[in-house]
N, C-alpha and C. Protein backbone atom coordinates (compact mmCIF):
# COMPACT_ATOMS: atom_id res chain seq x y z
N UNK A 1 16.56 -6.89 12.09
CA UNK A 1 17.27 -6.02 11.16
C UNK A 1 16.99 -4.57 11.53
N UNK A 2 17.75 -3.87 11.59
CA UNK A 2 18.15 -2.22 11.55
C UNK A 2 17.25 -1.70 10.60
N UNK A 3 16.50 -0.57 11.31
CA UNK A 3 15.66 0.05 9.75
C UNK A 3 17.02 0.90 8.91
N UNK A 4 18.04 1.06 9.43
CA UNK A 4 19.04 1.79 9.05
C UNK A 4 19.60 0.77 7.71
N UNK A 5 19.97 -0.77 8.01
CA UNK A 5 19.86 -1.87 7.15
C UNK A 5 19.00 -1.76 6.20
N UNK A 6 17.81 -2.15 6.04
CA UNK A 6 16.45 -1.81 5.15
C UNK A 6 16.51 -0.73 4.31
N UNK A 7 17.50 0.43 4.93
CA UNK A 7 17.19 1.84 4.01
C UNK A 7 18.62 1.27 3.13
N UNK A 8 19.73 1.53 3.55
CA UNK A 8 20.76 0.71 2.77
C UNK A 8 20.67 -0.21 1.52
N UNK A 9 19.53 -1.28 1.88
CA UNK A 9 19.37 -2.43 0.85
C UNK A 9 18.68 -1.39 -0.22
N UNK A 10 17.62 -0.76 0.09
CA UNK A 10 16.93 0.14 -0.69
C UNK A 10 17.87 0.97 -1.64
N UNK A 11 18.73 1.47 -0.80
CA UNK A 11 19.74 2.14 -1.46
C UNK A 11 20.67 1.65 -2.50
N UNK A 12 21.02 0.78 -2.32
CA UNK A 12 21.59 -0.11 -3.47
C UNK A 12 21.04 -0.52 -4.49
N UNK A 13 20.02 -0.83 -3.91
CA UNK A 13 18.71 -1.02 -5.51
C UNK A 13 18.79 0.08 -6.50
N UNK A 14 18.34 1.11 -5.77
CA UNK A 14 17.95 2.02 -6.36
C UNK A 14 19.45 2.32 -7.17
N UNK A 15 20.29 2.74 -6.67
CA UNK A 15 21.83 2.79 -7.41
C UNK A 15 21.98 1.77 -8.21
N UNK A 16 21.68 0.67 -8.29
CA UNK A 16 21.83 -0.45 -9.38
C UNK A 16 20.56 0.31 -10.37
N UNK A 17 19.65 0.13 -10.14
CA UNK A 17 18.75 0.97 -11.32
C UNK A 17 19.10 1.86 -11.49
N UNK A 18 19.32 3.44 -11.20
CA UNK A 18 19.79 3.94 -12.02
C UNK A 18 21.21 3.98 -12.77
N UNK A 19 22.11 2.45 -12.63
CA UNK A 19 22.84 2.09 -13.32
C UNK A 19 22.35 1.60 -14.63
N UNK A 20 21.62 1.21 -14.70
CA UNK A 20 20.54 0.47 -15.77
C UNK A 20 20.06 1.61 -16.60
N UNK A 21 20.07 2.68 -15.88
CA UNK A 21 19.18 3.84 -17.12
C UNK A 21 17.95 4.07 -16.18
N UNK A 22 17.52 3.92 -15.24
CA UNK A 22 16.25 4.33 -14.88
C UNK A 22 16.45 5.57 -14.24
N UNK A 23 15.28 5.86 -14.06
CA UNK A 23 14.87 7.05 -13.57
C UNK A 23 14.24 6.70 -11.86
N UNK A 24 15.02 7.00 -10.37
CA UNK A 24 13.90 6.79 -9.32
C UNK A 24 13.09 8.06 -9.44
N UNK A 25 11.94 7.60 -8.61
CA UNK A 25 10.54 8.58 -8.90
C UNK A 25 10.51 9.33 -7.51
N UNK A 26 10.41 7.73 -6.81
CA UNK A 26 10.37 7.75 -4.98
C UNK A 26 11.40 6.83 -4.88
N UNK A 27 11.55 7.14 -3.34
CA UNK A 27 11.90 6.18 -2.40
C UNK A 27 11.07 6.29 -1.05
N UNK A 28 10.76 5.07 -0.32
CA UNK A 28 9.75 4.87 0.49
C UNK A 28 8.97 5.67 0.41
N UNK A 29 7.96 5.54 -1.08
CA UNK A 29 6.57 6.51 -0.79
C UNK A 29 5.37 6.01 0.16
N UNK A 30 4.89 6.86 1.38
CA UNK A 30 3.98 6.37 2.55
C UNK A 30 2.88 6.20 1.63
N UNK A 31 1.72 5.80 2.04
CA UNK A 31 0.49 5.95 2.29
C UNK A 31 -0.35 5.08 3.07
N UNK A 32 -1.65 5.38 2.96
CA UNK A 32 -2.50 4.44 4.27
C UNK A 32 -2.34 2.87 4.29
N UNK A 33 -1.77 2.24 3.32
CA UNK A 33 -1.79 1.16 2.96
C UNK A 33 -0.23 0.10 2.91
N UNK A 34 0.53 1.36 3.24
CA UNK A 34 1.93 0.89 3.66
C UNK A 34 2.90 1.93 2.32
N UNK A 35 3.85 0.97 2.81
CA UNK A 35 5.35 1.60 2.21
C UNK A 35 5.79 1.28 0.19
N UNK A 36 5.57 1.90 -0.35
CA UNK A 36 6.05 1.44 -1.84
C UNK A 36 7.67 1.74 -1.91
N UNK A 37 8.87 1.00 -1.54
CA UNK A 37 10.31 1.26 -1.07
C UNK A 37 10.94 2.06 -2.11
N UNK A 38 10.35 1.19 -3.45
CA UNK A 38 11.15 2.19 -4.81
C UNK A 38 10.14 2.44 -6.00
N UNK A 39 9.93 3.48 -6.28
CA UNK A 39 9.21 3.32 -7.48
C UNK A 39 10.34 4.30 -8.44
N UNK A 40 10.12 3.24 -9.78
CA UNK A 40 11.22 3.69 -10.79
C UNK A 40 10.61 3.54 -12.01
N UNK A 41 11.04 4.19 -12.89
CA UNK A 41 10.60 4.60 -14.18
C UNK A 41 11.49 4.05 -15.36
N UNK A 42 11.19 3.03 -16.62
CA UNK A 42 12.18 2.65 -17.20
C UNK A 42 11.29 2.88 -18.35
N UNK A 43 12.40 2.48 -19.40
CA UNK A 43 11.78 2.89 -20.99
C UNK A 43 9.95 2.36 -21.32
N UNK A 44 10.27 1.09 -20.95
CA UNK A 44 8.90 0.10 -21.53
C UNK A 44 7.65 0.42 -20.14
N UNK A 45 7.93 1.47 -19.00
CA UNK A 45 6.69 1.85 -17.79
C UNK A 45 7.54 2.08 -16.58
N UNK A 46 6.37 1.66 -15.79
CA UNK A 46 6.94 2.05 -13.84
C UNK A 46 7.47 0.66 -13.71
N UNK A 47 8.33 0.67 -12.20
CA UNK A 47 8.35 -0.63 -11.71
C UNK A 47 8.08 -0.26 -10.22
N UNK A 48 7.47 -0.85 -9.69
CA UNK A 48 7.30 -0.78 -7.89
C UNK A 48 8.11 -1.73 -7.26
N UNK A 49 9.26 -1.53 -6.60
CA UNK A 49 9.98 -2.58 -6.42
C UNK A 49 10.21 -2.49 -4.73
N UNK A 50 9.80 -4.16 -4.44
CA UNK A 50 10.13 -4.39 -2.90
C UNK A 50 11.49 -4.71 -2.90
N UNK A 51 12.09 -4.09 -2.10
CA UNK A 51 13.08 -4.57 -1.33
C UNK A 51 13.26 -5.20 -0.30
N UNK A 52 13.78 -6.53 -0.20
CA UNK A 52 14.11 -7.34 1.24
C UNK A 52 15.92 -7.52 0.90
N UNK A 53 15.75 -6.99 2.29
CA UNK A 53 17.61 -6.49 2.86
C UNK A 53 17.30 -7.48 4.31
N UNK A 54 18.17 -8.71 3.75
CA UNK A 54 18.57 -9.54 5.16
C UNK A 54 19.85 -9.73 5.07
N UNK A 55 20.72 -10.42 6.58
CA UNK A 55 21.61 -11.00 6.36
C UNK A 55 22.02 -12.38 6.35
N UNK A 56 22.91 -12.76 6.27
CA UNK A 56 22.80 -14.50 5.86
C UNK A 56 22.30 -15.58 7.03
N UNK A 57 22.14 -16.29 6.14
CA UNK A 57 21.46 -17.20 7.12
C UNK A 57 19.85 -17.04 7.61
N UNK A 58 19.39 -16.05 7.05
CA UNK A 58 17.93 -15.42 7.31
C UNK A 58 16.82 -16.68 6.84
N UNK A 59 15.48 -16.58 8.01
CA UNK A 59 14.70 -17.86 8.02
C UNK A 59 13.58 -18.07 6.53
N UNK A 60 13.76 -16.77 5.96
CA UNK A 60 13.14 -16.41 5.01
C UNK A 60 13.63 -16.40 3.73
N UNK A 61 14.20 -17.24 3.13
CA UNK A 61 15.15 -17.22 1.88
C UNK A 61 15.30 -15.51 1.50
N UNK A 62 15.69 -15.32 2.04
CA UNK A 62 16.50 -14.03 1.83
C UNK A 62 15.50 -12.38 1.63
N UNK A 63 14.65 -13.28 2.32
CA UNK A 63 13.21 -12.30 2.45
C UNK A 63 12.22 -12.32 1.62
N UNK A 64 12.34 -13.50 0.64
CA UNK A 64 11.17 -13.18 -0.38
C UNK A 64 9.99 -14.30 0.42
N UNK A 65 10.02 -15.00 1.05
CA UNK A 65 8.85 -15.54 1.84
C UNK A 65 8.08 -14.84 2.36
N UNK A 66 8.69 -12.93 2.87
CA UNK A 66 8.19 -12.51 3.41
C UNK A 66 6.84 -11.46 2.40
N UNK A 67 6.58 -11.24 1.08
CA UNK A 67 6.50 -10.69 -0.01
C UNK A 67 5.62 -11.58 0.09
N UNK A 68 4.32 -12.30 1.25
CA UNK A 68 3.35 -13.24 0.78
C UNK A 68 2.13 -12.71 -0.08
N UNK A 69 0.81 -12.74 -0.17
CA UNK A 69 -0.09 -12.74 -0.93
C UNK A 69 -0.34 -11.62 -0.51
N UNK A 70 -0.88 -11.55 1.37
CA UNK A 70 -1.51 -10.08 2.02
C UNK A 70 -0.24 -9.32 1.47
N UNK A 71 1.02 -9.18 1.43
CA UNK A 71 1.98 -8.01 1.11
C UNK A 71 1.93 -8.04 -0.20
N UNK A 72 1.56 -8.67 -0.75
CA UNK A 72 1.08 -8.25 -2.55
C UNK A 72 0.10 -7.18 -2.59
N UNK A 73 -0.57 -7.73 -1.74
CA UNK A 73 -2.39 -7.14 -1.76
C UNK A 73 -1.87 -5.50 -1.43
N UNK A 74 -1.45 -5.35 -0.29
CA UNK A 74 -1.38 -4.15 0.31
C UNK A 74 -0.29 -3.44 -0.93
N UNK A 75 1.19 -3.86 -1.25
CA UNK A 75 1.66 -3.18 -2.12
C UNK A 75 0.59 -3.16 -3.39
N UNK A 76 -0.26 -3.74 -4.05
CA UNK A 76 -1.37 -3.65 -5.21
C UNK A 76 -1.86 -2.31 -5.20
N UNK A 77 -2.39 -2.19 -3.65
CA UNK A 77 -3.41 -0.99 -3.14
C UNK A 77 -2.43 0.15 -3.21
N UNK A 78 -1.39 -0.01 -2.64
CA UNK A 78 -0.88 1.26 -2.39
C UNK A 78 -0.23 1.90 -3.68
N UNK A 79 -0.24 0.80 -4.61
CA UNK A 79 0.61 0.87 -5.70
C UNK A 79 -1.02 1.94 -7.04
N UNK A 80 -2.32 2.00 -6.89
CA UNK A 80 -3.26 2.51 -7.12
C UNK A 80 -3.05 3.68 -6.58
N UNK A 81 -3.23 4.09 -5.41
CA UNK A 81 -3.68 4.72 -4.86
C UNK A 81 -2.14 5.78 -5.27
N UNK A 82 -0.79 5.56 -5.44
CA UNK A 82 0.04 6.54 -6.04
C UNK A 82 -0.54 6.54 -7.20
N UNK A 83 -0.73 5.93 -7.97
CA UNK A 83 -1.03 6.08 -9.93
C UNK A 83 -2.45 7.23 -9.82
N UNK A 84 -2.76 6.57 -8.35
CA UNK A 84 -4.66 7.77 -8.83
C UNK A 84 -4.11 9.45 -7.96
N UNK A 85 -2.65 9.28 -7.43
CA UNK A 85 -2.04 10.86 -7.09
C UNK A 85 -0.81 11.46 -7.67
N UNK A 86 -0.98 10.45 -9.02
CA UNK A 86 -0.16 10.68 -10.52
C UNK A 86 -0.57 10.72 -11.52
N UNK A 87 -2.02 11.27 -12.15
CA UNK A 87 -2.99 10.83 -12.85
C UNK A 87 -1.38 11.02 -14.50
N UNK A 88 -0.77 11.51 -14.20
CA UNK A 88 0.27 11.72 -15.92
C UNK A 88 0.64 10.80 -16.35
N UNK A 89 1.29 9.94 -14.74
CA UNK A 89 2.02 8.37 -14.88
C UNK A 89 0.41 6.85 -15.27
N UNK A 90 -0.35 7.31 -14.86
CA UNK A 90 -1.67 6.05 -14.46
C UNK A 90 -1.77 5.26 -15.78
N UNK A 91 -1.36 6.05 -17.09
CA UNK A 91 -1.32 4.91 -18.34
C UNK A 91 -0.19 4.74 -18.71
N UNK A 92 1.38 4.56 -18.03
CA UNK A 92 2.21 3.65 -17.87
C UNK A 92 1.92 2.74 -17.82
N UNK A 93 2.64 1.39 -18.58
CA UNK A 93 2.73 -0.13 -17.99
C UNK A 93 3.41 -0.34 -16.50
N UNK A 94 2.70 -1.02 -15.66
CA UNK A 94 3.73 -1.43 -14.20
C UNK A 94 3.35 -2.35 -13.94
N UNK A 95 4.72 -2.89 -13.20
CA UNK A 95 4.96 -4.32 -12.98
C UNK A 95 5.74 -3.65 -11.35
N UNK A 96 5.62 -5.38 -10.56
CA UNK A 96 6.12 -5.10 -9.46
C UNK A 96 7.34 -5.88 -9.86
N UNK A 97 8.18 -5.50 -8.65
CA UNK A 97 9.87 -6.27 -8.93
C UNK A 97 10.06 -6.59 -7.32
N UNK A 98 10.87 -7.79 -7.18
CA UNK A 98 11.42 -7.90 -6.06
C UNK A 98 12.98 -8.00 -6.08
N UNK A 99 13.49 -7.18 -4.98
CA UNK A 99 14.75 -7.12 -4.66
C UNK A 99 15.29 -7.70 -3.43
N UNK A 100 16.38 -8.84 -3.34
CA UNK A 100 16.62 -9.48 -2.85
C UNK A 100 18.03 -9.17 -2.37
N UNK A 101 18.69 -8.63 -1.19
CA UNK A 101 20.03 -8.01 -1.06
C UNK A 101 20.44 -8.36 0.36
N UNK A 102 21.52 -9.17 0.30
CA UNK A 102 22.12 -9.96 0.98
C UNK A 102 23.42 -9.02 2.19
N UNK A 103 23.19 -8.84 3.56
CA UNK A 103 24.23 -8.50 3.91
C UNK A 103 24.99 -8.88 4.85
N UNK A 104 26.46 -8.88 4.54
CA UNK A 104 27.45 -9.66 5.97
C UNK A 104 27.68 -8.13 6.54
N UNK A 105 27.06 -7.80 8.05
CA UNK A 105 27.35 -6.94 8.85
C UNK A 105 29.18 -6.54 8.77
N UNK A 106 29.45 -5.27 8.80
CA UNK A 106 31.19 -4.98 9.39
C UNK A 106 30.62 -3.96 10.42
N UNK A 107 31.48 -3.98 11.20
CA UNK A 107 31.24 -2.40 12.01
C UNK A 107 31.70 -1.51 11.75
N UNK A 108 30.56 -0.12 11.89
CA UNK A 108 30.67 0.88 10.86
C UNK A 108 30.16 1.96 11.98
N UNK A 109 30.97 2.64 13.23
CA UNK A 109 30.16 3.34 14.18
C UNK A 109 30.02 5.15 13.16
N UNK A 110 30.23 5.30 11.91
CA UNK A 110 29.96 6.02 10.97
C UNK A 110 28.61 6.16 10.06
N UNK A 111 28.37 4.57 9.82
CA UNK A 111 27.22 4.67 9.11
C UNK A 111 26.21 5.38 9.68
N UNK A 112 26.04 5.76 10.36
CA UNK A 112 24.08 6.52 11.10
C UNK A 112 24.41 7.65 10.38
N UNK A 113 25.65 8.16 10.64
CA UNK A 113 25.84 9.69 10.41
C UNK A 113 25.83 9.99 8.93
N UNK A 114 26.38 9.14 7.73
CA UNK A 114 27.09 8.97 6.85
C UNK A 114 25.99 8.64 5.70
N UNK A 115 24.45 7.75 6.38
CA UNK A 115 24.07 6.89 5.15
C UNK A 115 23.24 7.46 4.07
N UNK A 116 22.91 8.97 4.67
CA UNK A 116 22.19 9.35 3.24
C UNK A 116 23.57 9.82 2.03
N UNK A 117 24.75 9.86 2.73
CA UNK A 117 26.22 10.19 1.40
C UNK A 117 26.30 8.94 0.80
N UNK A 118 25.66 8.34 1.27
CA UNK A 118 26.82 6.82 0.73
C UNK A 118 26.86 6.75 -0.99
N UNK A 119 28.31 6.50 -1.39
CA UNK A 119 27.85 6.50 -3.00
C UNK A 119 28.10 4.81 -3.53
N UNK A 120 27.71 4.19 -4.63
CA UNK A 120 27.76 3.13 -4.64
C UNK A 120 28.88 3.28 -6.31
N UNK A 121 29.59 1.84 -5.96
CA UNK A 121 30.28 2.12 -7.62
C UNK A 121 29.77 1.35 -8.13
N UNK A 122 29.83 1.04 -9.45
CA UNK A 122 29.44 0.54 -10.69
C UNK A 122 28.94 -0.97 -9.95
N UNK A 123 28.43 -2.10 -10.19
CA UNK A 123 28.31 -3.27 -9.64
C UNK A 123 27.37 -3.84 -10.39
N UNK A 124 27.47 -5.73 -10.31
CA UNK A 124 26.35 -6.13 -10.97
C UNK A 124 25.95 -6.92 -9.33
N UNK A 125 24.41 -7.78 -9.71
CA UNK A 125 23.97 -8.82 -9.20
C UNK A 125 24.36 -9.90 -8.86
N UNK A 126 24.96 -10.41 -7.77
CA UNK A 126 25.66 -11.61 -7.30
C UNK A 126 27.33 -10.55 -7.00
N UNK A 127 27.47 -9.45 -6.98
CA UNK A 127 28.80 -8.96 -7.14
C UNK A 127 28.67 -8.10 -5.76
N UNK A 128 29.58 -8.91 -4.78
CA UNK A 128 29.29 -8.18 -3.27
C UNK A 128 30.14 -6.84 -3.80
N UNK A 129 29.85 -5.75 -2.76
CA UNK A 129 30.81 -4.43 -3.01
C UNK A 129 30.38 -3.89 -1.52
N UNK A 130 31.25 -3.39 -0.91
CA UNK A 130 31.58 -3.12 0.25
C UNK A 130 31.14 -1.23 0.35
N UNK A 131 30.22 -1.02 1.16
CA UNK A 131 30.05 0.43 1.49
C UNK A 131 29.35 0.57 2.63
N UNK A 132 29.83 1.75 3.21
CA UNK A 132 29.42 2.48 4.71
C UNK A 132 29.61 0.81 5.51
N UNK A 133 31.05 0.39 5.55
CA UNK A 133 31.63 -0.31 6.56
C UNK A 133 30.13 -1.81 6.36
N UNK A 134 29.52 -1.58 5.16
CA UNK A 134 29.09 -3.06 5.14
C UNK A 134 29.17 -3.82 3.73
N UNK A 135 28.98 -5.18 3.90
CA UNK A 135 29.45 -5.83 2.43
C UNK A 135 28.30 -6.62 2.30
N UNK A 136 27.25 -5.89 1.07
CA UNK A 136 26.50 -6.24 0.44
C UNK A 136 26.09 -6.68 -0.89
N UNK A 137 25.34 -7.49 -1.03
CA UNK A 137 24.86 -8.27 -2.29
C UNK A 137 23.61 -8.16 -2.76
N UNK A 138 23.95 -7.53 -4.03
CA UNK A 138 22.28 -7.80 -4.65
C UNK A 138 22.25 -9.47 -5.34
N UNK A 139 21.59 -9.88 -4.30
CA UNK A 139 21.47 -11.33 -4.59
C UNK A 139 20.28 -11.44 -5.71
N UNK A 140 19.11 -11.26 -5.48
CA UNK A 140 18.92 -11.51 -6.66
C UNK A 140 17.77 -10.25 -7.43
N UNK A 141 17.08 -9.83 -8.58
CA UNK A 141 16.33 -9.05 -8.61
C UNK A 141 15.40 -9.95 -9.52
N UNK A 142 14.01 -10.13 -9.03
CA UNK A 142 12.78 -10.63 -9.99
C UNK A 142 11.96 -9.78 -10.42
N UNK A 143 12.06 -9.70 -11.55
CA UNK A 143 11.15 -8.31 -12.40
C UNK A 143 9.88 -9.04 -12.69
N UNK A 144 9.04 -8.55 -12.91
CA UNK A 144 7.45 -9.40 -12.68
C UNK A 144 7.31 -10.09 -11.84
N UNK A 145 7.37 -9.45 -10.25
CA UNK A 145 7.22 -11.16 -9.11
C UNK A 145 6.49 -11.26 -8.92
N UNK A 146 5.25 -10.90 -9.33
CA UNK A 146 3.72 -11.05 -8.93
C UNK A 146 2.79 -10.51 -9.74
N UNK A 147 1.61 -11.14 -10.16
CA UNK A 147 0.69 -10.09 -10.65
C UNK A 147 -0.56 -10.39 -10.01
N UNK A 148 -1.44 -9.36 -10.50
CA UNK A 148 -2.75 -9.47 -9.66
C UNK A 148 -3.42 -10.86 -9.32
C-alpha cells in the first residue's frame, strides 16, 4: 500500500468524524513510540483512532489483524505520552477506535498533487463515495477496540 493510500484512509475518517460533530486534534501525531493517525475529541472525551486503509482482497481482514497486542501496546504508550504533552486534555475519558476503510484503486495521475484538497461529501459507513480518482469505503469503525 501507498503511504499516499494510508494518508487518504486517514482522511476519510477524519471527515466522517467531523461529520459526527467531532473535533480533530491531530492527524498523524509522531512520537518515540510510533504514529497516533487521529486523535479526536467528542462530547463524552478523546478517541485515538487507528486507521487501516487496505484494498480488497487484503490478507488481513481488512487490516484489523494487523492492530495486534504489540500495536496496542505501542499505540497505549504513545497514546500517554501525548496526554502527559496535554496536561488540559489528561482528565478526559479515552478510548481507542479502529478504522477499517476499504479501497478499489482508479487511476488518478492527480492525486499526489491534489491530496491534501481533497474534500469529502456527506457519507455513511458501508457507503462507497468516490474521491481523488479513488472509490473508498469506510467499512467498518469499532469504537472501544481495545483496552488495556
Amino acid at each position: 500500500m501507498s503511504p499516499n493510500l494510508g494518508k487518504l484512509g486517514e482522511q476519510l475518517v477524519s471527515a466522517w468524524l467531523q461529520q459526527q460533530g467531532w473535533t480533530i486534534l491531530h492527524q498523524r501525531w509522531r512520537c518515540y513510540w510510533g504514529e497516533l493517525d487521529i486523535i479526536a475529541q467528542f462530547p463524552e472525551g478523546l478517541a485515538f483512532v487507528e486507521v487501516k486503509t487496505r484494498t480488497l482482497g487484503s490478507w488481513d481482514v481488512n487490516g484489523l489483524l494487523a492492530v495486534d497486542a504489540k500495536k496496542q501496546a505501542k499505540l497505549w504508550k504513545a497514546a500517554e505520552l501525548f496526554l502527559a504533552e496535554n496536561p488540559h486534555l489528561a482528565n478526559c475519558a479515552c478510548r481507542f477506535d479502529v478504522a477499517l476503510v476499504t479501497c478499489l484503486r482508479q487511476p488518478s495521475p492527480r492525486l499526489q498533487a491534489s491530496l491534501d484538497s481533497l474534500e469529502f461529501p456527506p457519507f455513511q459507513p458501508g457507503e462507497p463515495i468516490e474521491v481523488g480518482g479513488y472509490r473508498l469505503v469506510l467499512a467498518e469503525y469499532l469504537s472501544h477496540a481495545f483496552e488495556e
